[in-house]
Protein backbone atom coordinates (compact mmCIF):
# COMPACT_ATOMS: atom_id res chain seq x y z
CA UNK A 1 0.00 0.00 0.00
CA UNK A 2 1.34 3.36 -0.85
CA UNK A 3 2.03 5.57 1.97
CA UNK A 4 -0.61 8.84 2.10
CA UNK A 5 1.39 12.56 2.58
CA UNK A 6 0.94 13.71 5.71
CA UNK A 7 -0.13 17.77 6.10
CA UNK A 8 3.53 19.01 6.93
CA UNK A 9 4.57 17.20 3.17
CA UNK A 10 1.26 18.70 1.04
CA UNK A 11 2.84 22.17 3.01
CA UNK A 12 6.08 20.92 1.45
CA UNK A 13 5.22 20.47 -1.96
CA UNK A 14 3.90 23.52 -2.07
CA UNK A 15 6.59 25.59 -1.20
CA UNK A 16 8.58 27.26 -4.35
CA UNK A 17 10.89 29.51 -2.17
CA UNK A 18 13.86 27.87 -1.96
CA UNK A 19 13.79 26.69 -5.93
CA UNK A 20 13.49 30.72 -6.55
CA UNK A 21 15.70 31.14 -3.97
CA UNK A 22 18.58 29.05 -5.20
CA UNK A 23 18.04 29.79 -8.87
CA UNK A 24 18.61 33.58 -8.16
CA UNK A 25 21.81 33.01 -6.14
CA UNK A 26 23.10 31.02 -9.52
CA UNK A 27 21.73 33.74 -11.73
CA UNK A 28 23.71 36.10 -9.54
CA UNK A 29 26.82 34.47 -9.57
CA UNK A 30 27.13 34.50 -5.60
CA UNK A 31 29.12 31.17 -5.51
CA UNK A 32 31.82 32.67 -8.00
CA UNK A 33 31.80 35.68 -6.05
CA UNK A 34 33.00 33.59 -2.76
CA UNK A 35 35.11 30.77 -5.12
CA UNK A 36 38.98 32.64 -3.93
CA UNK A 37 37.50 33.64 0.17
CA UNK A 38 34.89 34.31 2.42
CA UNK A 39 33.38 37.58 2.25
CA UNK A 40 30.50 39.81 4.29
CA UNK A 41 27.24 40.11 2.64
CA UNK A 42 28.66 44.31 2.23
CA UNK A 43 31.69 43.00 0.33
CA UNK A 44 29.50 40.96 -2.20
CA UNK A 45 27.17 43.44 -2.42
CA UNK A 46 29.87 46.01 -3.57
CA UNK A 47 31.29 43.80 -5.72
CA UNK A 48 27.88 42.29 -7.13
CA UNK A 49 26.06 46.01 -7.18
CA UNK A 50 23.24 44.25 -5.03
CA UNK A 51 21.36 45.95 -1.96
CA UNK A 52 23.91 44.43 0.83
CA UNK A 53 20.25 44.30 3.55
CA UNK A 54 18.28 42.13 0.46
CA UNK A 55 21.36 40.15 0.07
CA UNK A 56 21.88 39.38 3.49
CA UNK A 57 18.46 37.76 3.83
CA UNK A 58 19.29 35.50 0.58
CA UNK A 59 22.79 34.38 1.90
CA UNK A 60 21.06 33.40 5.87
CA UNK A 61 18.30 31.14 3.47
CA UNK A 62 21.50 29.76 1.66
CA UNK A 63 23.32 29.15 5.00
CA UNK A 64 19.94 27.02 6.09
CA UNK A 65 19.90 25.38 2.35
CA UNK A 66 23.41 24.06 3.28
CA UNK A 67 24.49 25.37 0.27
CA UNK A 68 26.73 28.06 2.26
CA UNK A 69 28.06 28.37 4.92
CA UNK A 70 28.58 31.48 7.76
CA UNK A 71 31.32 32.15 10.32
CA UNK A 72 30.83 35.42 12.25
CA UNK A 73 29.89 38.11 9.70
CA UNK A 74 31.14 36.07 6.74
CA UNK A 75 30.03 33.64 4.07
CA UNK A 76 31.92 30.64 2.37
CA UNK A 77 31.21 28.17 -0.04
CA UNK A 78 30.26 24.66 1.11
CA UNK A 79 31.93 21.99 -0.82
CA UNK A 80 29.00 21.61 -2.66
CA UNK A 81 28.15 24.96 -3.45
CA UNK A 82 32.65 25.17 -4.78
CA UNK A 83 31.87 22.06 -6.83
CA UNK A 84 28.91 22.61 -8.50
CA UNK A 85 28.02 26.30 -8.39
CA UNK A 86 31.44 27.88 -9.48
CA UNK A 87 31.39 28.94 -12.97
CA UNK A 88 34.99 28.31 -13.04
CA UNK A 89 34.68 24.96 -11.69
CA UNK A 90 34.89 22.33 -14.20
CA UNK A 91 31.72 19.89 -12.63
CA UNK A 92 30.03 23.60 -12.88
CA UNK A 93 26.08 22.68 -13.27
CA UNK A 94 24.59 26.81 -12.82
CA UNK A 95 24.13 26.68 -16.86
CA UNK A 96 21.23 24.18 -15.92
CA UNK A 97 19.68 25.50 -13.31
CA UNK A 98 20.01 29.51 -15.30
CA UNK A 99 17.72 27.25 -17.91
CA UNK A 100 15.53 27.05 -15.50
CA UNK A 101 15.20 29.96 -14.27
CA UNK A 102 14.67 31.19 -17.47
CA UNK A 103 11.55 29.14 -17.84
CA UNK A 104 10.07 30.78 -14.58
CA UNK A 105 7.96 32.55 -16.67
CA UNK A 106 6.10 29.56 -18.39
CA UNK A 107 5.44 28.17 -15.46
CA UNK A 108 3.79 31.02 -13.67
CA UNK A 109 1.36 30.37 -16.56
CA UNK A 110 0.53 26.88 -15.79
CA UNK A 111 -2.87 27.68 -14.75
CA UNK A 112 -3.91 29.55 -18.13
CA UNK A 113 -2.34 26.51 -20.18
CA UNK A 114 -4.75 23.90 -17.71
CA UNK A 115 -7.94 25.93 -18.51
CA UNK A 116 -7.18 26.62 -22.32
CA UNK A 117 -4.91 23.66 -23.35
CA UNK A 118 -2.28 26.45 -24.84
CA UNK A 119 0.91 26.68 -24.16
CA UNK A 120 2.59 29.96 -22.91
CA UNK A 121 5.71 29.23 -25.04
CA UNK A 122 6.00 29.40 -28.49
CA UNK A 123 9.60 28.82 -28.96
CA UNK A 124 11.67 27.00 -26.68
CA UNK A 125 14.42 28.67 -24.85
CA UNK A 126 17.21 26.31 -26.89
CA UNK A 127 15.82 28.65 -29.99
CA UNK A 128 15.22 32.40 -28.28
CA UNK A 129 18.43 31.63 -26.49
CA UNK A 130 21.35 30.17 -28.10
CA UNK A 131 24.15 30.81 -25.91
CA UNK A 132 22.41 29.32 -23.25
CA UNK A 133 21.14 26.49 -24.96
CA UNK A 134 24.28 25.82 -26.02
CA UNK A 135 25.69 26.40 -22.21
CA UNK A 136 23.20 23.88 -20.93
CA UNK A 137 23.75 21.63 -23.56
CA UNK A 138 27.82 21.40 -22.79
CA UNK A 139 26.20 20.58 -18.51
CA UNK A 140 24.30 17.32 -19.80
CA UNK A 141 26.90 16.36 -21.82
CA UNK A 142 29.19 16.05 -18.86
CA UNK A 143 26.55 14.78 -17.13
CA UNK A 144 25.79 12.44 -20.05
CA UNK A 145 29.43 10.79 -20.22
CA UNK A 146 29.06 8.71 -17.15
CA UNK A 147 25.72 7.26 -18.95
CA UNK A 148 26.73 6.84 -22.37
CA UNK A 149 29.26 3.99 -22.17
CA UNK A 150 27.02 1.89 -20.12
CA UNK A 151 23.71 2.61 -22.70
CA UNK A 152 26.14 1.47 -25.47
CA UNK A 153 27.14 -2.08 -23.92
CA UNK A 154 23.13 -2.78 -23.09
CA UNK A 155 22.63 -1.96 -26.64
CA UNK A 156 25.16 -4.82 -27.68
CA UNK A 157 25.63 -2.75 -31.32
CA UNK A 158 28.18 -5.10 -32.47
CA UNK A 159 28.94 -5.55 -36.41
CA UNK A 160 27.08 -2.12 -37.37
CA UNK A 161 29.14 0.01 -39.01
CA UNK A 162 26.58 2.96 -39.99
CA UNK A 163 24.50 4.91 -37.16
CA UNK A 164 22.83 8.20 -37.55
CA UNK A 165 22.05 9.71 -34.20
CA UNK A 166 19.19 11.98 -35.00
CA UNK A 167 19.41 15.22 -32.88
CA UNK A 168 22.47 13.72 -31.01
CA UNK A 169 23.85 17.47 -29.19
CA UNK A 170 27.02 17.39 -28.76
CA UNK A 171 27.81 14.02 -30.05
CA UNK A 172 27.94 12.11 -26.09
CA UNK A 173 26.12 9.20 -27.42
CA UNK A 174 28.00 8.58 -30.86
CA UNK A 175 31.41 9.11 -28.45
CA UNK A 176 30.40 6.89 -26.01
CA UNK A 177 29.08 4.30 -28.77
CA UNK A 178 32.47 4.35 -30.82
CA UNK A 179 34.70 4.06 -28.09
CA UNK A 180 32.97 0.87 -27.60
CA UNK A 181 32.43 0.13 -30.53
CA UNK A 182 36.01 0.21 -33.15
CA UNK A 183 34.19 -0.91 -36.41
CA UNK A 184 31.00 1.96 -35.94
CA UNK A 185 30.60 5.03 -37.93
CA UNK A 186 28.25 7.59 -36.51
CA UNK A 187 26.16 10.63 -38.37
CA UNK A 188 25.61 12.89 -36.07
CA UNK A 189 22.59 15.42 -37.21
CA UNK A 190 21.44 18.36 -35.54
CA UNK A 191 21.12 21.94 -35.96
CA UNK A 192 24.51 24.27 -36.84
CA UNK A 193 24.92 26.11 -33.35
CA UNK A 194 24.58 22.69 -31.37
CA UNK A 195 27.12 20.84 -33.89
CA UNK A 196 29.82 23.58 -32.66
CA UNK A 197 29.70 22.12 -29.72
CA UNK A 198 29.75 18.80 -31.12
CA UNK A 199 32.52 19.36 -33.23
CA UNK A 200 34.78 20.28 -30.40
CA UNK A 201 34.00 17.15 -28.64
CA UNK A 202 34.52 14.99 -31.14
CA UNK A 203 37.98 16.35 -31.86
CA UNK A 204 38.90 16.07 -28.04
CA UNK A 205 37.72 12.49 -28.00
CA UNK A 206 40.11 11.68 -31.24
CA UNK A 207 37.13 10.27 -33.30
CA UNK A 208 36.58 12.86 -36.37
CA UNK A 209 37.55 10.36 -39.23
CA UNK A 210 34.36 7.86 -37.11
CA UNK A 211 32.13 11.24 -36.09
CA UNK A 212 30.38 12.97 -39.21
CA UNK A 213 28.45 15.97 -38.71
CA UNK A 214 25.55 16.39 -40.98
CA UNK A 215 23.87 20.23 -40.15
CA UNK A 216 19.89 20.25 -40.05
CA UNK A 217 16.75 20.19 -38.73
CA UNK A 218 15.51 16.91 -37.93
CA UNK A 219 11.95 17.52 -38.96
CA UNK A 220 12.51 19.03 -41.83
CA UNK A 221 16.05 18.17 -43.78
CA UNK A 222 16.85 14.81 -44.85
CA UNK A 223 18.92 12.10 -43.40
CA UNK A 224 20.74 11.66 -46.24
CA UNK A 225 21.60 8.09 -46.76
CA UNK A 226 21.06 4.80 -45.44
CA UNK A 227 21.88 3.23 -42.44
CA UNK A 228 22.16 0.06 -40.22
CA UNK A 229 20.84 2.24 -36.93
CA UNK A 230 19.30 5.08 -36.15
CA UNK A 231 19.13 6.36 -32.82
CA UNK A 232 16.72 8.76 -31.34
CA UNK A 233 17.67 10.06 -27.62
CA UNK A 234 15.09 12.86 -25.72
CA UNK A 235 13.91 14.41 -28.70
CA UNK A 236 10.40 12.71 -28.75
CA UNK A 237 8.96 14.86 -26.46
CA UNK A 238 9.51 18.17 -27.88
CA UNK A 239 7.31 17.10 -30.74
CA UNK A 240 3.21 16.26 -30.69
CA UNK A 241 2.48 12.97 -31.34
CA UNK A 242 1.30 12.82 -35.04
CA UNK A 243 4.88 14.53 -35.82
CA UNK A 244 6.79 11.75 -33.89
CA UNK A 245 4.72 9.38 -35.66
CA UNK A 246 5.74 10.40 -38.80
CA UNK A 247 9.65 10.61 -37.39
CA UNK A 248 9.29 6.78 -36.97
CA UNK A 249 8.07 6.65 -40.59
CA UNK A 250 11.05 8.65 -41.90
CA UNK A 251 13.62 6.96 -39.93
CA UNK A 252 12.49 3.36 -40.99
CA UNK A 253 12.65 4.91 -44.86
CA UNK A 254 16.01 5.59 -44.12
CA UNK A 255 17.28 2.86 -42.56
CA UNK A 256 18.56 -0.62 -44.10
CA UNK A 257 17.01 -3.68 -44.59
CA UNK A 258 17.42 -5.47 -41.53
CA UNK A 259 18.20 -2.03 -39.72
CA UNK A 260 17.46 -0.96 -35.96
CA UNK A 261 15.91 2.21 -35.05
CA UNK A 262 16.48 2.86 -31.12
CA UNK A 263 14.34 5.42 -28.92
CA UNK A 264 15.60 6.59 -25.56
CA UNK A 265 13.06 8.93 -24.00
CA UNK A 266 11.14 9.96 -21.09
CA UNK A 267 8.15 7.49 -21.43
CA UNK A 268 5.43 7.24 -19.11
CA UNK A 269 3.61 3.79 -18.18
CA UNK A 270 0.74 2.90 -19.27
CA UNK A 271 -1.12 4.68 -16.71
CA UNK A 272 0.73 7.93 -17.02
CA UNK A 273 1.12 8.41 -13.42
CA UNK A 274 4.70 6.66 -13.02
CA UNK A 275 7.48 6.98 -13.08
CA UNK A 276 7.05 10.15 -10.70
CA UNK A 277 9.46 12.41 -12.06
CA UNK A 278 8.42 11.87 -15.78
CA UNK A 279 4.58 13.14 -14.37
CA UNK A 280 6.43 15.99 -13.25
CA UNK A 281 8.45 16.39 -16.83
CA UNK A 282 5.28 15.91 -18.42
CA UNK A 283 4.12 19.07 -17.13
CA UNK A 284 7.00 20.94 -17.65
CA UNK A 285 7.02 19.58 -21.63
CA UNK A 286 3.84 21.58 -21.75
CA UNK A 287 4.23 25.18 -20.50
CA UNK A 288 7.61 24.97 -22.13
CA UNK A 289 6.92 23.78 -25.64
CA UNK A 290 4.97 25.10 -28.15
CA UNK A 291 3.46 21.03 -29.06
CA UNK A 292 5.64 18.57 -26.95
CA UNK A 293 4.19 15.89 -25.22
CA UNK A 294 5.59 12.88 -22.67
CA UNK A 295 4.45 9.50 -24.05
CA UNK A 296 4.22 5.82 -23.08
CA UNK A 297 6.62 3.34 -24.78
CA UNK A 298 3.44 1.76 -26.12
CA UNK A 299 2.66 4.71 -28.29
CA UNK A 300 5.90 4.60 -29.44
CA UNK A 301 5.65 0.50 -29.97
CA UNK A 302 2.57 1.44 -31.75
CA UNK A 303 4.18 4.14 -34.28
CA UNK A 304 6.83 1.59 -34.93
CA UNK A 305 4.39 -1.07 -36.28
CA UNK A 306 2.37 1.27 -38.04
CA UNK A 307 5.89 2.51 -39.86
CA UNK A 308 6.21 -1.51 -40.46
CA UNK A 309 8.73 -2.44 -37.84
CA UNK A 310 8.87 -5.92 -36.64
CA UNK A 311 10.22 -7.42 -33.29
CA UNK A 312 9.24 -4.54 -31.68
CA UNK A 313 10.01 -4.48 -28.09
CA UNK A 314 10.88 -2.56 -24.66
CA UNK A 315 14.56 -3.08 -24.15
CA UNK A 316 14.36 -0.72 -20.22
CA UNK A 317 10.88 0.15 -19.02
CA UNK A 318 9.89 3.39 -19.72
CA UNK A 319 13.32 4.82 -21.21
CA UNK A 320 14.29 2.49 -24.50
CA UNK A 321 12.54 0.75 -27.58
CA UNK A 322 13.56 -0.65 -30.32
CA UNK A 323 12.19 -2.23 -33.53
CA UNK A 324 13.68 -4.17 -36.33
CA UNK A 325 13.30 -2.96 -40.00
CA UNK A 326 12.09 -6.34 -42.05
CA UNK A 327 15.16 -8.02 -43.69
CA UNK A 328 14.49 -8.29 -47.65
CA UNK A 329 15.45 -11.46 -49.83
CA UNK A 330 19.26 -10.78 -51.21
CA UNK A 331 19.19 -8.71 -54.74
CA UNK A 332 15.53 -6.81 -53.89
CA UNK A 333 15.80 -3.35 -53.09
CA UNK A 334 16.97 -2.40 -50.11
CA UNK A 335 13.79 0.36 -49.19
């Protein structure tokens, strides 16, 4: 039996302050400002052109966050706040949390998208805002290294030679895959600001002659070519439903007889109220897109067999499925 809230955690839930709280510290760049020394709330108010009384009251919240700490009439860093909240620091995760930050706005408006079914945003903040999106982007792929070499052994991609990662960022998957992979080739497509980032990657990791980079928009330029997989990581759910449909169509038109297409999403179960976080997502996907929607791995199981895919299956509940692209006898056309 699942365990009921009690009053003091519905009071919990409910309480935004600290989010706001911690997002404007970040935003401010308090932790860089106390990276060399500790300092008064005066001192970083000089130095940050803040009110030094408002400031004061945000640094005693961050002292009881644990994210600072206070000796006498000075501030420091706690080893979390020097790790992670440091621009300068090289595990530095503020990009993320400025993201969303930025989306405060959207969400304020959650109410008006509940009663009209309209989202507040017409453009995500990847397209108003480059720079950040392309901040934020360089955070997950960090983040996304520890993840990518285990994802590539449970996919078990031995003897393909020719992957296009569809919207693959900046190329942490296709790394990740070729490392463990020696005989794989990866396409990596995505739009022209994101591949920068890509690019650089790829070079550091010592993989350009294996790493391609095809510039374009997903939903709208072609794959160009044929190949044995394509792989399709978070990019479902910025897209409604008929439109990811049709992705599945377009990536099985482009793949091989005999080819794979991998998803790696979000997905809800069947019920759509698990797992927890992804309800959560879910809701975020919709004041922050202009059509994006969380789905189950069924719907996507479903698109798959409409496209013609066979053997299609769950390979990890609620994050990956795959389907199988029917092999053809030898000498018919391969599409």
């Amino acid at each position: 039996m699942v365990r009921e809230l009690s009053l003091a955690e519905i009071f919990q839930l409910g309480y935004y302050w600290e989010t706001k709280i911690l997002l404007t510290a970040v935003k401010l760049d308090i932790f860089s400002a106390l990276r060399d020394q500790p300092r008064t709330a005066l001192e970083l108010a000089e130095s940050l052109q803040l009110d030094d009384s408002a400031l004061r009251l945000l640094l005693h919240a961050l002292v009881a966050m644990r994210v600072l700490r206070k000796e006498g009439d000075r501030f420091s860093n706690t080893s979390v706040g020097q790790q992670y909240l440091v621009r300068t620091s090289p595990d530095y995760v503020g990009h993320l949390l400025i993201l969303h930050d930025a989306e405060w706005a959207n969400w304020g408006r959650l109410e008006d998208a509940i009663r009209t079914g309209k989202s507040p945003a017409t453009q995500h903040v990847f397209a108003t805002n480059p720079e950040l999106g392309a901040q934020v982007l360089a955070v997950l792929d960090r983040i996304g290294q520890a993840s990518g070499p285990h994802l590539a052994k449970r996919l078990k991609l031995s003897g393909i030679t020719r992957m296009l990662d569809v919207g693959g960022g900046a190329a942490t998957n296709a790394i990740a895959f070729c490392r463990e992979y020696p005989e794989l080739e990866v396409t990596v497509l995505d739009l022209p600001a994101t591949l920068g980032l890509a690019k650089e990657a790829v070079r550091r990791a010592g993989l350009t002659e294996r790493i391609h980079l095809l510039p374009g928009d997903f939903l709208t330029d072609s794959f160009q070519g044929r190949y044995e997989m394509i792989f399709m990581s978070d990019i479902l759910h910025y897209q409604a439903p008929p439109t990811n449909a049709w992705l599945v169509r377009k990536a099985y038109d482009h793949l091989e007889s005999g080819g794979r297409l991998v998803v790696k999403d979000r997905f809800l179960d069947p019920s759509r109220t698990s797992p927890a976080w992804t309800t959560a997502f879910a809701v975020h996907i919709l004041v922050n897109t202009e059509h994006g929607q969380c789905v189950t791995s069924e719907e996507v199981q479903e698109w798959m067999r409409q496209a013609g895919f066979t053997a299609v299956e769950e390979l990890e509940p609620c994050a990956v499925v795959q389907g199988l692209k029917p092999s053809k006898p030898e000498g018919q056309d391969h599409g």
